[in-house]
C-alpha atoms as a PDB file:
ATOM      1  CA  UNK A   1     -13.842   2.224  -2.958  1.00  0.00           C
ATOM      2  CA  UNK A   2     -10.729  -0.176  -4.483  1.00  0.00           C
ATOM      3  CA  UNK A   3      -9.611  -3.366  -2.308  1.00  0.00           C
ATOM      4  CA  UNK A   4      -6.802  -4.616  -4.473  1.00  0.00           C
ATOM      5  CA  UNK A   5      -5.216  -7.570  -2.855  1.00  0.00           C
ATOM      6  CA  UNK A   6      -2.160  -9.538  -4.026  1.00  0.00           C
ATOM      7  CA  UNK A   7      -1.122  -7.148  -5.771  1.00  0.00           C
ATOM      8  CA  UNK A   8       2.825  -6.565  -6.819  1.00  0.00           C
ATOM      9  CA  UNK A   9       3.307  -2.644  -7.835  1.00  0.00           C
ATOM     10  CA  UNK A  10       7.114  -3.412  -9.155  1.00  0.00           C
ATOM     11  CA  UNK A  11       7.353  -4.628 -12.937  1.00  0.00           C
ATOM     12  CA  UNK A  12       8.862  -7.597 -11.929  1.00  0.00           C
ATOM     13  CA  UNK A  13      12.498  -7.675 -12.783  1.00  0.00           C
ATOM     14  CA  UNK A  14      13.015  -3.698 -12.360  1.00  0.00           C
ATOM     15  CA  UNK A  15      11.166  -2.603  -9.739  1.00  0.00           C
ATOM     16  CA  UNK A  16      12.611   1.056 -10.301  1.00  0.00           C
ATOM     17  CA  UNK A  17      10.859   1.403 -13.582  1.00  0.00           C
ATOM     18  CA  UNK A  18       6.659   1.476 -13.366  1.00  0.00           C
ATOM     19  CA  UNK A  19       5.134  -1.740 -15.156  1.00  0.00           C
ATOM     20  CA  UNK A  20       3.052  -0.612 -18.277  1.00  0.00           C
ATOM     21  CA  UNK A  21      -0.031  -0.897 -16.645  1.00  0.00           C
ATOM     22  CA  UNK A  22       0.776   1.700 -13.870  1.00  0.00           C
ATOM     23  CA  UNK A  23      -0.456   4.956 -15.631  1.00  0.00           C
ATOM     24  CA  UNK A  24      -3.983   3.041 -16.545  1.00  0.00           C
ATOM     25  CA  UNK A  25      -4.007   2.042 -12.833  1.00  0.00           C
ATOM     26  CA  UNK A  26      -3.211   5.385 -10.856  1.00  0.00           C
ATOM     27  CA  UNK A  27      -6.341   6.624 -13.760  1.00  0.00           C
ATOM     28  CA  UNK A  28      -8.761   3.678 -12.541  1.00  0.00           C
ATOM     29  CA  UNK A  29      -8.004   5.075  -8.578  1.00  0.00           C
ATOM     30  CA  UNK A  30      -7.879   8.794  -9.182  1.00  0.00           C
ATOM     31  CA  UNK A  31      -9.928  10.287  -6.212  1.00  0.00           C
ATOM     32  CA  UNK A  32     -10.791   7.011  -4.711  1.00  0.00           C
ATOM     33  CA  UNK A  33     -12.108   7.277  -1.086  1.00  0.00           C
ATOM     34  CA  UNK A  34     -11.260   4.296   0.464  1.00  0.00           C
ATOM     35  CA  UNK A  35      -8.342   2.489  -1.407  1.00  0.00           C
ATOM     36  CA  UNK A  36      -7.973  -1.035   0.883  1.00  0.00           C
ATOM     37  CA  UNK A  37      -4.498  -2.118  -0.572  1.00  0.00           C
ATOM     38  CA  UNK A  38      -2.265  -4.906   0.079  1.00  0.00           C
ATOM     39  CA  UNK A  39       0.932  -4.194   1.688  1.00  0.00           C
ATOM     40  CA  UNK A  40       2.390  -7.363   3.048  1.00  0.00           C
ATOM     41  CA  UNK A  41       6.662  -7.146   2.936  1.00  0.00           C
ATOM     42  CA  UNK A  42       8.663  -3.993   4.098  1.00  0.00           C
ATOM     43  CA  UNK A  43      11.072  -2.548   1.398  1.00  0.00           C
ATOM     44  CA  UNK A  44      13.907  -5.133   2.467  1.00  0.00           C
ATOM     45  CA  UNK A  45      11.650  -8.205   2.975  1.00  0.00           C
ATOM     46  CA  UNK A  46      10.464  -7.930  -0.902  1.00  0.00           C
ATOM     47  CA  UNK A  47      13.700  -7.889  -1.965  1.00  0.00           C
ATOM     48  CA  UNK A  48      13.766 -11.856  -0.224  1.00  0.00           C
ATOM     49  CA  UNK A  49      10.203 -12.315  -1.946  1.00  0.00           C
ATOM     50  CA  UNK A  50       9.945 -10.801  -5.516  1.00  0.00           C
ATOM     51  CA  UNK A  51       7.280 -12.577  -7.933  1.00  0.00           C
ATOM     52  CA  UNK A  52       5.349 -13.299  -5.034  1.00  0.00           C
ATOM     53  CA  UNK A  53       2.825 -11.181  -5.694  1.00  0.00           C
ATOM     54  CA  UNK A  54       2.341  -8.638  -2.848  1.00  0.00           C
ATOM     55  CA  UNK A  55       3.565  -5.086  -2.277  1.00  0.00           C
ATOM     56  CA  UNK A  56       5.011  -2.520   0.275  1.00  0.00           C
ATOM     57  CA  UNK A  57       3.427  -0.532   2.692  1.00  0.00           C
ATOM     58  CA  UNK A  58       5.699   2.510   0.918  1.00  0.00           C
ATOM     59  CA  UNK A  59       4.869   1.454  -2.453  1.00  0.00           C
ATOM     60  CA  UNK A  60       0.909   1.078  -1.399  1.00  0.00           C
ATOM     61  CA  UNK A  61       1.344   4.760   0.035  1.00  0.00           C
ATOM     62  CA  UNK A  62       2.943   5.818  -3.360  1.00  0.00           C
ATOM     63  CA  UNK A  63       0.346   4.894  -5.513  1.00  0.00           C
ATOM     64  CA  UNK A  64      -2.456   6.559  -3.299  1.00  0.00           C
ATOM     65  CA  UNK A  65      -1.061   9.766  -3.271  1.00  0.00           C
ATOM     66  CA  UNK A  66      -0.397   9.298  -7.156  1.00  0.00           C
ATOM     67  CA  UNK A  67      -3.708   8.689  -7.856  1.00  0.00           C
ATOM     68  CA  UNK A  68      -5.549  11.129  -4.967  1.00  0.00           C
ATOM     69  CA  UNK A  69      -7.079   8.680  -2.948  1.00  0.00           C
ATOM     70  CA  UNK A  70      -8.402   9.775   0.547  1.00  0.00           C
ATOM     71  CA  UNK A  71      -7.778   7.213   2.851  1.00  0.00           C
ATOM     72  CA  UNK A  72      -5.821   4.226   2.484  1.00  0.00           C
ATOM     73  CA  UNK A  73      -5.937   0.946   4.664  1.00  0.00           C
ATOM     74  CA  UNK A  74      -2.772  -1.382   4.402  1.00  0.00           C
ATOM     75  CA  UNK A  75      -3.593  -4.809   4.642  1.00  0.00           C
ATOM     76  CA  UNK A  76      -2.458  -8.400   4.162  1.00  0.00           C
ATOM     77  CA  UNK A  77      -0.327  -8.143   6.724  1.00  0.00           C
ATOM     78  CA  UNK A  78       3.090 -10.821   6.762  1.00  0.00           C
ATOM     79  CA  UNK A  79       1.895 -13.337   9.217  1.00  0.00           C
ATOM     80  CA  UNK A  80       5.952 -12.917  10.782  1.00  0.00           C
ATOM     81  CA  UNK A  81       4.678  -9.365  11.844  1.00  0.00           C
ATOM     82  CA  UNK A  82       3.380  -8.853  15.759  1.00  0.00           C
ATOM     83  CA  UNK A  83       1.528  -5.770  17.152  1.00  0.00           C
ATOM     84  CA  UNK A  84       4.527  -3.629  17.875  1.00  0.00           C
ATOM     85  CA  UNK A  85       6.096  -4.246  14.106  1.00  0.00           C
ATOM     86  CA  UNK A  86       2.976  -3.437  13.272  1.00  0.00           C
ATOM     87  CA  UNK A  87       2.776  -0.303  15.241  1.00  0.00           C
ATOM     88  CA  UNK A  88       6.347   0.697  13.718  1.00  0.00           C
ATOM     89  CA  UNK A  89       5.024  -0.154  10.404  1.00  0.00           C
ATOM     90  CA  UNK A  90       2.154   2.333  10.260  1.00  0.00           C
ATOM     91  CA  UNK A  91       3.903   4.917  12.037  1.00  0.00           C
ATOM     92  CA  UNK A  92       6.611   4.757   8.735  1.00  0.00           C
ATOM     93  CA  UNK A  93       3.770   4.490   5.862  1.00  0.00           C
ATOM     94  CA  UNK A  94       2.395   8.039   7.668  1.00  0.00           C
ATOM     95  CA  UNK A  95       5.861   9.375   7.668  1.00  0.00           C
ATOM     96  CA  UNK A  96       5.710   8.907   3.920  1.00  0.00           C
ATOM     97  CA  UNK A  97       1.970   9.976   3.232  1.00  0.00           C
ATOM     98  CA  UNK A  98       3.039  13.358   4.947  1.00  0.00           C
ATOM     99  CA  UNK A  99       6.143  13.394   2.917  1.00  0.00           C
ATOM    100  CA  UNK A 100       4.176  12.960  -0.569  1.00  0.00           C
ATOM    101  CA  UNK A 101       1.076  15.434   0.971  1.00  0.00           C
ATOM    102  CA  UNK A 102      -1.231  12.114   0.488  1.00  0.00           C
ATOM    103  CA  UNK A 103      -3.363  10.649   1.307  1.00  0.00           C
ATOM    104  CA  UNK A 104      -5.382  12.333   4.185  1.00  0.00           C
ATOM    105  CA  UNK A 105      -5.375   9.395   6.138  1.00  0.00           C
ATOM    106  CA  UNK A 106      -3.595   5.899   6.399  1.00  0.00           C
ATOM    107  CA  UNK A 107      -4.783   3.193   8.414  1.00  0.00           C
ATOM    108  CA  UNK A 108      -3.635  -0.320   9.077  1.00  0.00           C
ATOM    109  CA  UNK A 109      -6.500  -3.566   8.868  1.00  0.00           C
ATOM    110  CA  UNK A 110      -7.014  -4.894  11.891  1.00  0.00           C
ATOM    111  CA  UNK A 111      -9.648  -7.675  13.005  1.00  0.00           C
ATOM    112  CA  UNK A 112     -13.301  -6.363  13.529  1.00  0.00           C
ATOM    113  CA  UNK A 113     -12.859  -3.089  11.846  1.00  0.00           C
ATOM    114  CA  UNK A 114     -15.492  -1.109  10.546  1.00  0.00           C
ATOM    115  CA  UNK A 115     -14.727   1.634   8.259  1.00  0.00           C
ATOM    116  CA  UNK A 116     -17.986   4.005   6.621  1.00  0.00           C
ATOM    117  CA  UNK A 117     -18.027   4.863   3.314  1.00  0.00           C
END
């Protein structure tokens, strides 16, 4: 199990080339089983926040079917976002896990949940 929060995937300046530390981080996660990952902005609201510290829901969903992991749980939600953006949200981060072929499952946090390892 991983729970990464605040965590900004992008290299900072040029978020189309991986940071350094991205091959030495997919290794670390390879074949996780639960990878609990933040994924606060949507692709457009990062562009408003870079530096910030947080990533996407697609980028979260990239780097767990890079590195194998079997389920994923987005989490550290923006505050901004209700239960139907939400909704719309999770639906698009499993549109993109079954685009890539990974990870088996993708789940968003929610209060009270219980997940077994």
């Amino acid at each position: 199990m991983a729970y990464v929060t605040d965590n900004e995937l992008g290299s900072g300046g040029n978020y189309g080339t991986p940071a350094s530390w991205h091959k030495e981080f997919v290794a670390f996660l390879a074949d996780t089983e639960l990878l609990i990952h933040d994924a606060m902005y949507t692709p457009p609201e990062l562009e408003e926040h870079r530096g910030w510290g947080h990533s996407t829901f697609e980028e979260a969903v990239a780097l767990a079917a890079e590195a194998g992991v079997r389920r994923l749980v987005l989490f550290h939600h923006e505050p901004e976002h209700g239960d139907k953006d939400m909704d719309g949200l999770l639906a698009a981060a499993r549109r993109v896990a079954k685009a890539k072929g990974k990870p088996g499952e993708v789940l968003a946090a929610q209060e009270g949940m219980k997940l077994t390892l």
